[in-house]
N, C-alpha and C. Protein backbone atom coordinates (compact mmCIF):
# COMPACT_ATOMS: atom_id res chain seq x y z
N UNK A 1 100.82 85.06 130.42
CA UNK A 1 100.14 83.86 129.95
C UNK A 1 101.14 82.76 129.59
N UNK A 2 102.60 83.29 129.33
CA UNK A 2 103.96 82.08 128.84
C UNK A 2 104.41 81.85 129.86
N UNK A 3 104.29 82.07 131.17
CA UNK A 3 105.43 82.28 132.10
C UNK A 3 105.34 81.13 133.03
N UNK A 4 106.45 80.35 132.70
CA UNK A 4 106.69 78.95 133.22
C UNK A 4 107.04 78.10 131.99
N UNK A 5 106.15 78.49 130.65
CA UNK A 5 106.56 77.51 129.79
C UNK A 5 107.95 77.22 129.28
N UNK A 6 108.26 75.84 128.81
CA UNK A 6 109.56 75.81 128.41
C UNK A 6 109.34 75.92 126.69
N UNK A 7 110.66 76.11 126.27
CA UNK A 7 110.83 76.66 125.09
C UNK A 7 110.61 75.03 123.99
N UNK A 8 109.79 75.32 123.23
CA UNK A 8 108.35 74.88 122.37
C UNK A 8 107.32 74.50 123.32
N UNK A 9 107.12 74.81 124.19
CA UNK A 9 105.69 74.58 124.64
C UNK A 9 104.47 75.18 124.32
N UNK A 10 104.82 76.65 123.66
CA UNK A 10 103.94 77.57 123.47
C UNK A 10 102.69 76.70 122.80
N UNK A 11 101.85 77.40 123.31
CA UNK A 11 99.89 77.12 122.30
C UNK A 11 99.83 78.52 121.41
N UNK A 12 100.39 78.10 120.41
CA UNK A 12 99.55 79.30 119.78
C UNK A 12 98.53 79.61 118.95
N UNK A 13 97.68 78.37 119.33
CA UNK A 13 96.23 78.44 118.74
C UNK A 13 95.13 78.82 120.59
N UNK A 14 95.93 79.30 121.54
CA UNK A 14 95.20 80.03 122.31
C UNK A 14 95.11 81.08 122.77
N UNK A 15 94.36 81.85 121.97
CA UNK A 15 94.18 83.40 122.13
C UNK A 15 93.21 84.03 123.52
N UNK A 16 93.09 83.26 124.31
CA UNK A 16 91.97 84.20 125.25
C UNK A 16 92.12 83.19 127.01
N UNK A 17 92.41 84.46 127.82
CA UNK A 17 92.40 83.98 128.89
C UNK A 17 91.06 82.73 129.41
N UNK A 18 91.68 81.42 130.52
CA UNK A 18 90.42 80.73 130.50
C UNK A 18 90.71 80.91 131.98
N UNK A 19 89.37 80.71 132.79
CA UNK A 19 89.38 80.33 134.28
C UNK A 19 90.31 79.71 135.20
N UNK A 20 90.84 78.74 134.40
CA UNK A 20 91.81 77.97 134.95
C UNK A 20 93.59 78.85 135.26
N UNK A 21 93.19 80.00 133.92
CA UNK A 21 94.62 80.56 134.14
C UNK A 21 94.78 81.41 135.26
N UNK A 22 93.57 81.90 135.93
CA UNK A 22 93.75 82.93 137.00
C UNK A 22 93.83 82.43 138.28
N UNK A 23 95.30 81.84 139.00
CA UNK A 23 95.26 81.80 140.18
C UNK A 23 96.34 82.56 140.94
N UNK A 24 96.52 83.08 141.66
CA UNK A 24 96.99 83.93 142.45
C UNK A 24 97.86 83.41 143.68
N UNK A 25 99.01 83.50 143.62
CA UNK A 25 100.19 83.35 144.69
C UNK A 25 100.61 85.07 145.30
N UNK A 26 100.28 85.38 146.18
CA UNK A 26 100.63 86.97 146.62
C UNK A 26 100.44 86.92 148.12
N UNK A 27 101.11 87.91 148.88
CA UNK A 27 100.39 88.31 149.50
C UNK A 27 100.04 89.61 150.13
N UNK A 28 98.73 89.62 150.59
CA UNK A 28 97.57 90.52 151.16
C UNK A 28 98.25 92.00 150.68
N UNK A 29 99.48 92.43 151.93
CA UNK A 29 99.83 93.35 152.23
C UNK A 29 100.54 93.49 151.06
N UNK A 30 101.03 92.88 149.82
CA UNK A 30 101.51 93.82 149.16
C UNK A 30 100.69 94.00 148.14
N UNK A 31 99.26 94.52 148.25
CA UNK A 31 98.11 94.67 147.62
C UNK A 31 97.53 96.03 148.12
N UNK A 32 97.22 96.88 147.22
CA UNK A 32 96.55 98.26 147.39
C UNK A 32 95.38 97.72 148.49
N UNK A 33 94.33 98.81 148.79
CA UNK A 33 93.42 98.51 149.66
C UNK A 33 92.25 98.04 149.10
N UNK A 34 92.22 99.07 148.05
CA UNK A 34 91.15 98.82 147.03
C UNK A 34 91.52 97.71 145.84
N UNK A 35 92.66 96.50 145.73
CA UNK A 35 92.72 95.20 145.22
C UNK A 35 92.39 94.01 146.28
N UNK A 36 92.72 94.58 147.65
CA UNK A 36 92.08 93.59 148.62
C UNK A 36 90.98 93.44 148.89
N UNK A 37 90.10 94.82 148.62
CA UNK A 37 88.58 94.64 148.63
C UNK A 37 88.28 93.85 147.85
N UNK A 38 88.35 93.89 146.26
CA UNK A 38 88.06 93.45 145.24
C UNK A 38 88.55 91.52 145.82
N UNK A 39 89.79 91.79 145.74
CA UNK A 39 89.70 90.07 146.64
C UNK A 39 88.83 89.43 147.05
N UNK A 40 89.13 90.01 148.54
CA UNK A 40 87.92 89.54 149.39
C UNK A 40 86.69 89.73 148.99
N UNK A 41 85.76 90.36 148.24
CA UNK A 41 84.68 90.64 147.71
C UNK A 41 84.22 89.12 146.74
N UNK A 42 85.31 89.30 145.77
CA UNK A 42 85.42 88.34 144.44
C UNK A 42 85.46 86.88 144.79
N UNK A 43 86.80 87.02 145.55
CA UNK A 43 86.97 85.16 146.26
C UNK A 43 87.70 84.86 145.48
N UNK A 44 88.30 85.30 144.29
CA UNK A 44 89.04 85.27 143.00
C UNK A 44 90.49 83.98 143.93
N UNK A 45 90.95 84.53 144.29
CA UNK A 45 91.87 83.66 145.29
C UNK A 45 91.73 82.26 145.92
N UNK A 46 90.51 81.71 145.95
CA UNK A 46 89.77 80.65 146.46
C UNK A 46 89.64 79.63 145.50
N UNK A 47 90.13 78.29 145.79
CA UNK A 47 90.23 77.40 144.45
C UNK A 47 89.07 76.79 144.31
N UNK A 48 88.18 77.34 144.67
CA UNK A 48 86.74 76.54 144.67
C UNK A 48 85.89 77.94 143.54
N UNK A 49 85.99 79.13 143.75
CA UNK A 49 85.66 79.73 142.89
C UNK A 49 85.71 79.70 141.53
N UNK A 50 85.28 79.00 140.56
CA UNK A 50 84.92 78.69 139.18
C UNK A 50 84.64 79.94 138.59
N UNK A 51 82.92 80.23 139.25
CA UNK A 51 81.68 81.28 138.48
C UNK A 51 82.87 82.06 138.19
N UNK A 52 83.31 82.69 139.92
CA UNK A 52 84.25 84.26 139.51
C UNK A 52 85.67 84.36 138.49
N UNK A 53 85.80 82.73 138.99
CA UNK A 53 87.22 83.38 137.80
C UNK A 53 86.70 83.23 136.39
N UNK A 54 85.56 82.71 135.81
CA UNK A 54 85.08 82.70 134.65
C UNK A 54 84.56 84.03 134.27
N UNK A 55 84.13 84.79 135.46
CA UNK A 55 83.87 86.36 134.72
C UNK A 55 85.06 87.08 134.46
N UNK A 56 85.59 86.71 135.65
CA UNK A 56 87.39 87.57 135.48
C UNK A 56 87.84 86.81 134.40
N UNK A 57 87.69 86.09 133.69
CA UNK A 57 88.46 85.82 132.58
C UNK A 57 87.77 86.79 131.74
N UNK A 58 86.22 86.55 131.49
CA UNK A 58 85.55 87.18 130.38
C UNK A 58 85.95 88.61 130.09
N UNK A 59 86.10 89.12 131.58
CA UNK A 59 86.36 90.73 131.27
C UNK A 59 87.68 91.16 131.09
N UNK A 60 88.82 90.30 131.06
CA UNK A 60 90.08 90.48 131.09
C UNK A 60 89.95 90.26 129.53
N UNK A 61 89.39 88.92 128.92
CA UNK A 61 89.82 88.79 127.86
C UNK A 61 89.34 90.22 126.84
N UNK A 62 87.85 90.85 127.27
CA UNK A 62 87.37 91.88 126.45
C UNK A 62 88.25 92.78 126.44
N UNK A 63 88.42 93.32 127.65
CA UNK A 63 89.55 94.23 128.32
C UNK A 63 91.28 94.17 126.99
N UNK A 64 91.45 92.73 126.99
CA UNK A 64 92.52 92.88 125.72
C UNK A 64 92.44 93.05 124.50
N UNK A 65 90.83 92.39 124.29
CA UNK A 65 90.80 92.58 122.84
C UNK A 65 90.39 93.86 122.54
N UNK A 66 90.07 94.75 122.95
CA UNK A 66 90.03 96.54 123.05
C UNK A 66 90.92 97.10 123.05
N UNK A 67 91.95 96.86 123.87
CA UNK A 67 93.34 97.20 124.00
C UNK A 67 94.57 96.46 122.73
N UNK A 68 94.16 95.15 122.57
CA UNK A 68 94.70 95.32 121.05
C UNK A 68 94.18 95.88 120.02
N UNK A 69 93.56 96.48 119.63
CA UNK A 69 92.66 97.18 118.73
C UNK A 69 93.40 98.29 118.79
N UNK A 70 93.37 99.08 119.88
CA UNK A 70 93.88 99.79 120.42
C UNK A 70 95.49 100.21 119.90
N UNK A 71 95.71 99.37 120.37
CA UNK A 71 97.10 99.39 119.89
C UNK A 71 97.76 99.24 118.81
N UNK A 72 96.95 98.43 117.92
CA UNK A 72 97.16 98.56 116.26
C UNK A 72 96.74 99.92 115.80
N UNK A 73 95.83 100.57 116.12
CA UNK A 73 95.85 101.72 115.72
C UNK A 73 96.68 102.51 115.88
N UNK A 74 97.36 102.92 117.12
CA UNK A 74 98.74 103.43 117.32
C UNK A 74 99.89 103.07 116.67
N UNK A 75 100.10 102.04 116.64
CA UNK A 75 101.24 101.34 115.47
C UNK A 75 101.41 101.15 114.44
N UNK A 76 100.23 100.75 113.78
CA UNK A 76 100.40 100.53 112.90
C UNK A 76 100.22 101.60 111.99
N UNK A 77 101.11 102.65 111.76
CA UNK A 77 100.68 103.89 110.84
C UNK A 77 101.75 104.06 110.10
N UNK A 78 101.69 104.04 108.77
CA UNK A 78 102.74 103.83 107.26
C UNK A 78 103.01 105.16 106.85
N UNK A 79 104.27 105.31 107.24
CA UNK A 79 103.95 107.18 106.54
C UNK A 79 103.09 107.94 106.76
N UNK A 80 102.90 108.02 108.36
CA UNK A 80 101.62 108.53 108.65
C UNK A 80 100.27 108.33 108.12
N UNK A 81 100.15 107.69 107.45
CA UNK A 81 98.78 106.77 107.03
C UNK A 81 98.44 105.68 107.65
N UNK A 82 97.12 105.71 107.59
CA UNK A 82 96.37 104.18 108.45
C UNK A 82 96.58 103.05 107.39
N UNK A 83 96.18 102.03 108.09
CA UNK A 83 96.42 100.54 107.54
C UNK A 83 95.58 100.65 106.54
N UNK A 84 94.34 100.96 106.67
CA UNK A 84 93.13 101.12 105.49
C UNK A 84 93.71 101.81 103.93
N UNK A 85 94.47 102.89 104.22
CA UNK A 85 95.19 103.96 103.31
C UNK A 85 95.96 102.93 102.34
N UNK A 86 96.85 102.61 103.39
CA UNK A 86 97.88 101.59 102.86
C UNK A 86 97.11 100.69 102.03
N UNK A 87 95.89 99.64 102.29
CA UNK A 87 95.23 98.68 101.77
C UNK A 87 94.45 99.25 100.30
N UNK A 88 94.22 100.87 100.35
CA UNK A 88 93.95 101.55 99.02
C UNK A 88 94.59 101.60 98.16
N UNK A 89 95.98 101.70 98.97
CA UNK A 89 97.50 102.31 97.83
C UNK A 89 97.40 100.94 97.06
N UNK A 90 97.33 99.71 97.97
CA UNK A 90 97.82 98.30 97.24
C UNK A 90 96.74 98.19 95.94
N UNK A 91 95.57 98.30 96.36
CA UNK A 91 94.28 97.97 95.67
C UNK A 91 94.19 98.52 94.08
N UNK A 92 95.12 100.22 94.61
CA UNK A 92 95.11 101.22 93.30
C UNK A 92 96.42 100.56 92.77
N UNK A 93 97.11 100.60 93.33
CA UNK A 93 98.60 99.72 92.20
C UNK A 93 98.04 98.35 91.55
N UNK A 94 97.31 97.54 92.50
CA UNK A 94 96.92 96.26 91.65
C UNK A 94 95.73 96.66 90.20
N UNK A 95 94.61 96.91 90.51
CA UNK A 95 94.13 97.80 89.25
C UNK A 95 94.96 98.14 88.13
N UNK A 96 95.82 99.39 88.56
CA UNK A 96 96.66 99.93 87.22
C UNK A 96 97.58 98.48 86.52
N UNK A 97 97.75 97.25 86.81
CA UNK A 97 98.63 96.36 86.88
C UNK A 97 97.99 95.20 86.06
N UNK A 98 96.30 95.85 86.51
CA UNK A 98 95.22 95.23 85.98
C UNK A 98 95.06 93.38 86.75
N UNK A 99 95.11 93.64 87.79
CA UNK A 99 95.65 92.49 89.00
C UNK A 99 93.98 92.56 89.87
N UNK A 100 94.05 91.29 90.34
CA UNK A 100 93.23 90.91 91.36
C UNK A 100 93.88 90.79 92.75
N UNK A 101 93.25 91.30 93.96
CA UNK A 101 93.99 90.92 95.20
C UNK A 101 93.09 89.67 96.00
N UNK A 102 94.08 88.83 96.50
CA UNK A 102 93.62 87.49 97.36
C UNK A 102 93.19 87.90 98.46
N UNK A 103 92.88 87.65 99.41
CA UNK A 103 93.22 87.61 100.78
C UNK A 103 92.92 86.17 101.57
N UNK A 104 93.76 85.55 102.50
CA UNK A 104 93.72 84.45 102.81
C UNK A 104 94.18 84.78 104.38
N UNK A 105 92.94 84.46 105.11
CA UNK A 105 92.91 84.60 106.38
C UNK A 105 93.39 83.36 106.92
N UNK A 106 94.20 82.62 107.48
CA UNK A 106 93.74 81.13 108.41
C UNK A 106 93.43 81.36 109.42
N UNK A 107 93.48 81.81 110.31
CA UNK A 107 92.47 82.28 111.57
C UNK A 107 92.57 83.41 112.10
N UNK A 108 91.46 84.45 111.93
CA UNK A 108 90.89 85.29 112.27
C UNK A 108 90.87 85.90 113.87
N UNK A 109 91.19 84.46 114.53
CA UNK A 109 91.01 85.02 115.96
C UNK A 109 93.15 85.75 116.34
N UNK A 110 93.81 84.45 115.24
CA UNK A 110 95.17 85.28 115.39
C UNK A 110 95.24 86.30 115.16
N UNK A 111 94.77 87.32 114.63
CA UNK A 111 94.94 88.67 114.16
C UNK A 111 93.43 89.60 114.57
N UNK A 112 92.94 89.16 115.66
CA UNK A 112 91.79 89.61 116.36
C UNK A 112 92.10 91.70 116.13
N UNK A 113 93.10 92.06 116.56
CA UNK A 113 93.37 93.36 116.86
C UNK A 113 93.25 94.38 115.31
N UNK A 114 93.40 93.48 114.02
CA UNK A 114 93.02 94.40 113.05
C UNK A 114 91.61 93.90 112.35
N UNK A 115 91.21 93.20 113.01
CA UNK A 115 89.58 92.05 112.03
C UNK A 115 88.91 93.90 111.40
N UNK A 116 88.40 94.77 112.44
CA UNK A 116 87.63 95.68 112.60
C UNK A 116 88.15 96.19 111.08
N UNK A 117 89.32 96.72 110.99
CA UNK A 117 89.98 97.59 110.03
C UNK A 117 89.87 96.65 108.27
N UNK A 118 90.77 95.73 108.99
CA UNK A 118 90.38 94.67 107.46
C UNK A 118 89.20 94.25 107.15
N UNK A 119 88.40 93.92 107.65
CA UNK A 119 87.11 93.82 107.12
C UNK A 119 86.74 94.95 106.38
N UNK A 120 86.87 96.51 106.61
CA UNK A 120 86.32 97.60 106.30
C UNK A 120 87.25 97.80 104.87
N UNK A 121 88.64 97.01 105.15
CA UNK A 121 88.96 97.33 104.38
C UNK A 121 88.70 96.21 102.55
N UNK A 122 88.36 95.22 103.22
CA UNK A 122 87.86 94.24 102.00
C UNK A 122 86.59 94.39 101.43
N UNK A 123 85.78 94.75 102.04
CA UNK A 123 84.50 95.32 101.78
C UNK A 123 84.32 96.77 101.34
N UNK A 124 85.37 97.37 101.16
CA UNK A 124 85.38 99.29 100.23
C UNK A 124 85.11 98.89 98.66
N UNK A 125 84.05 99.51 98.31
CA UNK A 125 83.65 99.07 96.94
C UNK A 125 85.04 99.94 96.26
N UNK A 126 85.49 99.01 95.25
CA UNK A 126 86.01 98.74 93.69
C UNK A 126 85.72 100.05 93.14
N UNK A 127 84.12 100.16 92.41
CA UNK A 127 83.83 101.20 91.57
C UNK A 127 83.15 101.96 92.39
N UNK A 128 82.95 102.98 93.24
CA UNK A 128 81.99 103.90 93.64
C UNK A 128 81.68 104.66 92.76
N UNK A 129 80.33 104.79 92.31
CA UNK A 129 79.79 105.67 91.21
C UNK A 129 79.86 104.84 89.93
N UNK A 130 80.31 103.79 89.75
CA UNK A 130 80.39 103.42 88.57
C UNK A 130 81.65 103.40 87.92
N UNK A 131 82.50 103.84 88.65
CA UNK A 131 84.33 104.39 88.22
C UNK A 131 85.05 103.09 88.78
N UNK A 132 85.95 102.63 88.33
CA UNK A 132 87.06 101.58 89.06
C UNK A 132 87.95 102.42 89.86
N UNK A 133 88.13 102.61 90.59
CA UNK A 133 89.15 102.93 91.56
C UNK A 133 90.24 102.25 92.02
N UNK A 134 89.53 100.86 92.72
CA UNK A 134 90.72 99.95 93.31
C UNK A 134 90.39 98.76 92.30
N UNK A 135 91.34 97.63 92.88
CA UNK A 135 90.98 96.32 92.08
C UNK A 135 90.08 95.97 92.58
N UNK A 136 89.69 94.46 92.16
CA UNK A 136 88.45 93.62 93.27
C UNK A 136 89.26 92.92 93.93
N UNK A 137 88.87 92.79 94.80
CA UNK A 137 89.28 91.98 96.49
C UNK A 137 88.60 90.57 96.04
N UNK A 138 89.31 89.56 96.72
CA UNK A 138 88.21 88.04 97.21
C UNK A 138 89.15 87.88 98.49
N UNK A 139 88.19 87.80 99.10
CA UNK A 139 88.91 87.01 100.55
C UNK A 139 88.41 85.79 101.00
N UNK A 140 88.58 84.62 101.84
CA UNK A 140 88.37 83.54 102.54
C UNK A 140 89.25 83.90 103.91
N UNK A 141 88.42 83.58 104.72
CA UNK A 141 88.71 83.86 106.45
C UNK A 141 87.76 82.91 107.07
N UNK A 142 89.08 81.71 107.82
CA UNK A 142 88.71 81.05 108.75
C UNK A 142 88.62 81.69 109.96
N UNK A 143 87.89 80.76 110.90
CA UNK A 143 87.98 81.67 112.80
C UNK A 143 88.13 80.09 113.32
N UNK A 144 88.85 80.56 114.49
CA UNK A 144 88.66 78.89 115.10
C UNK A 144 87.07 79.15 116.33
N UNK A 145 86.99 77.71 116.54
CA UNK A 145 85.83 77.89 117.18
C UNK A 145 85.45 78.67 118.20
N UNK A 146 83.97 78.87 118.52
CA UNK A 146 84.54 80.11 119.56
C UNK A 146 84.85 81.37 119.94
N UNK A 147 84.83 81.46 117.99
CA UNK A 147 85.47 82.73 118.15
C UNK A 147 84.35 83.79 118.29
N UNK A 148 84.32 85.22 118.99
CA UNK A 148 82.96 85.60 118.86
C UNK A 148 82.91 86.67 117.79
């Protein structure tokens, strides 16, 4: 998605493949049989094709945001504990400290690959049963537009 840009050109308020980014310089023969079908089938290659490269974006972009998900789960593990664990440990140290925790999102779509986990994790009740356990959470989380 960088490749060509010069150094500060980057967008990094654009998180998701668009139609326009998929065009294709290759050729034929150095393509499996079953990517040339898909070619020729798609038209993906054809600069008049809009519709198709707008689905091939859609499913590429889902396709990543699964696969980053994905991949934060693999990585991100603290002493063999999940991110969630970790977000308990903080919650129970702030409590004993007698502390409130912030959370301050500025956009939501930058950090698309843990939304699933942090959300679950800002929303774990405080007192279950009536007991304090962790501190209280407040969060604010922007998304830029768009975002789904």
């Amino acid at each position: 998605m960088s490749s060509g840009l010069k150094e500060g050109e980057e967008d990094h308020d654009k998180y998701e493949l668009l139609p326009e980014d998929l065009y294709f310089i290759f050729e034929p023969d150095d393509l499996s049989a079953r990517a040339r079908r898909y070619l020729n089938h798609s038209q993906l290659h054809e600069s008049d094709q809009v519709e198709a490269r707008a689905r091939a974006a859609r499913v590429l972009n889902e396709a990543m945001h699964t696969s980053l998900k994905s991949l934060f789960k693999r990585l991100f593990t603290f002493n063999g504990g999940s991110f969630q664990e970790l977000f308990q440990d903080i919650r129970k140290e702030f409590l004993r400290l007698n502390r409130r925790l912030v959370i301050l999102v500025e956009d939501m779509a930058a950090i698309s690959a843990i939304e699933d986990v942090l959300i679950d994790s800002l929303i774990e009740e405080a007192a279950p049963g009536g007991v304090q356990i962790l501190c209280p959470v407040h969060s604010v989380i922007a998304v830029t537009d768009n975002y789904p």
